[in-house]
Protein backbone atom coordinates (compact mmCIF):
# COMPACT_ATOMS: atom_id res chain seq x y z
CA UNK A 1 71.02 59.53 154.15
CA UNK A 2 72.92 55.90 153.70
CA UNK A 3 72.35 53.84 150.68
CA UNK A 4 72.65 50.89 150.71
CA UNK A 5 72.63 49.31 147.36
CA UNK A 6 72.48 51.04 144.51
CA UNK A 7 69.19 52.73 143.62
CA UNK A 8 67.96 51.50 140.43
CA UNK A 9 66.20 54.37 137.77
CA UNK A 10 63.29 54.64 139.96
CA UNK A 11 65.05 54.92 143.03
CA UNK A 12 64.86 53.03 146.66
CA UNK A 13 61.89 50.62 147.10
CA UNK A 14 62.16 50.46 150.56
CA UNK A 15 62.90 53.64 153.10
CA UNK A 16 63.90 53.50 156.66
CA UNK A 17 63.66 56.53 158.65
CA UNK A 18 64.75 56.30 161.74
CA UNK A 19 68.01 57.78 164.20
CA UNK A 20 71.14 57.37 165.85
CA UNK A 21 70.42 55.64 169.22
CA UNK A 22 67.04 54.20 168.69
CA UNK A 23 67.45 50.33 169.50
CA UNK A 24 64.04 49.52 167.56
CA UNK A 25 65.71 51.91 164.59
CA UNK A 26 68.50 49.23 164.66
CA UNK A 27 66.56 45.97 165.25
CA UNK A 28 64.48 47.31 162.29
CA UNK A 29 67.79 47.92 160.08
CA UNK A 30 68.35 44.45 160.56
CA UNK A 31 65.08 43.27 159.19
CA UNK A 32 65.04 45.72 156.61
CA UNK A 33 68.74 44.97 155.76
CA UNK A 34 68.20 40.91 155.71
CA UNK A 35 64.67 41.26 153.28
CA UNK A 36 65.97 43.44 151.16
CA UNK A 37 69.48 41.46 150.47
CA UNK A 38 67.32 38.32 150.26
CA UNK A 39 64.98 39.74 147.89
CA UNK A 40 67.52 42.24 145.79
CA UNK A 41 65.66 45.04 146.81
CA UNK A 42 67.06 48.34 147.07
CA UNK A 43 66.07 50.67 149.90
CA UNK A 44 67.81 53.71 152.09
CA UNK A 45 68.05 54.71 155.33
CA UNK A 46 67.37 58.65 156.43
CA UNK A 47 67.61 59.77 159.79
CA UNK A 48 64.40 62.36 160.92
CA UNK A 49 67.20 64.59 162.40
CA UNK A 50 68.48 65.57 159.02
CA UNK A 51 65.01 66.82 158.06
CA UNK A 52 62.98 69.31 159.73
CA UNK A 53 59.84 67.86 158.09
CA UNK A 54 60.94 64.39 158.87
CA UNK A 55 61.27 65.19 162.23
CA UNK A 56 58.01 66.64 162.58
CA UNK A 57 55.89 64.11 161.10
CA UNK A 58 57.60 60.89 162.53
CA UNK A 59 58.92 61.75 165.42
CA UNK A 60 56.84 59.60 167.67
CA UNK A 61 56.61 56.70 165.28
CA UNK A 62 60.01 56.36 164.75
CA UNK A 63 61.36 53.57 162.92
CA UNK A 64 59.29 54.08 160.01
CA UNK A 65 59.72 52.04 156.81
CA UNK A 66 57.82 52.97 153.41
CA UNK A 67 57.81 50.26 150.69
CA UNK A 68 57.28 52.37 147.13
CA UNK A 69 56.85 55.58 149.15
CA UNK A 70 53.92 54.31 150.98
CA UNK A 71 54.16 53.93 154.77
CA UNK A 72 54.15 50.01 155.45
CA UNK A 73 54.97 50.06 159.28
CA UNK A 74 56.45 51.77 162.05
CA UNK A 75 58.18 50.66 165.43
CA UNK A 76 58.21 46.71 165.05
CA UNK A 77 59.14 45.08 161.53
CA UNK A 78 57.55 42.50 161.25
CA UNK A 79 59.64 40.03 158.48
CA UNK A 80 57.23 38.18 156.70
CA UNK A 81 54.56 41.05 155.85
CA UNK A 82 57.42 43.05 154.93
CA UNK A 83 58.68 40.37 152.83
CA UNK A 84 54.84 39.71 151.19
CA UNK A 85 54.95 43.66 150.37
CA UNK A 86 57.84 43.56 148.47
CA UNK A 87 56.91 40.45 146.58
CA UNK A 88 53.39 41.29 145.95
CA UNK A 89 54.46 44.24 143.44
């Protein structure tokens, strides 16, 4: 697992899960990455290979980002809805 800021008391608001090698897994880093230093959000990335469980449940949807441990999308990011998730809370 990377972190990439430091997880405040309550941890990551935002979760990637994704792999090594999967270009949407890295155009979605990018977005994820860009919101979340815009907004001061914290958030992690976890590949589904270091998880059986992970693996098994995402596998085909992979990347998959959860805002507050909720899935929000998976294969495209889409900016601006994940920027209106993270400021509607």
């Amino acid at each position: 697992m990377r972190l990439w800021r430091r997880a405040g008391a309550d941890g990551p608001r935002v979760t990637l899960y994704g792999k090594p090698g999967c270009h949407l897994c890295d155009d979605a880093r990018t977005v994820v990455e860009r919101v979340c230093a815009d907004l001061g959000v914290d958030w992690v990335e976890q590949s589904i290979l270091d998880d059986p469980a992970l693996r098994e449940r995402y596998a085909e949807e992979i990347p998959v980002v959860l805002v507050d441990g909720r899935q929000h999308t998976f294969w495209r990011v889409d900016e601006a809805r994940l920027r209106a998730a993270l400021g509607a809370s």
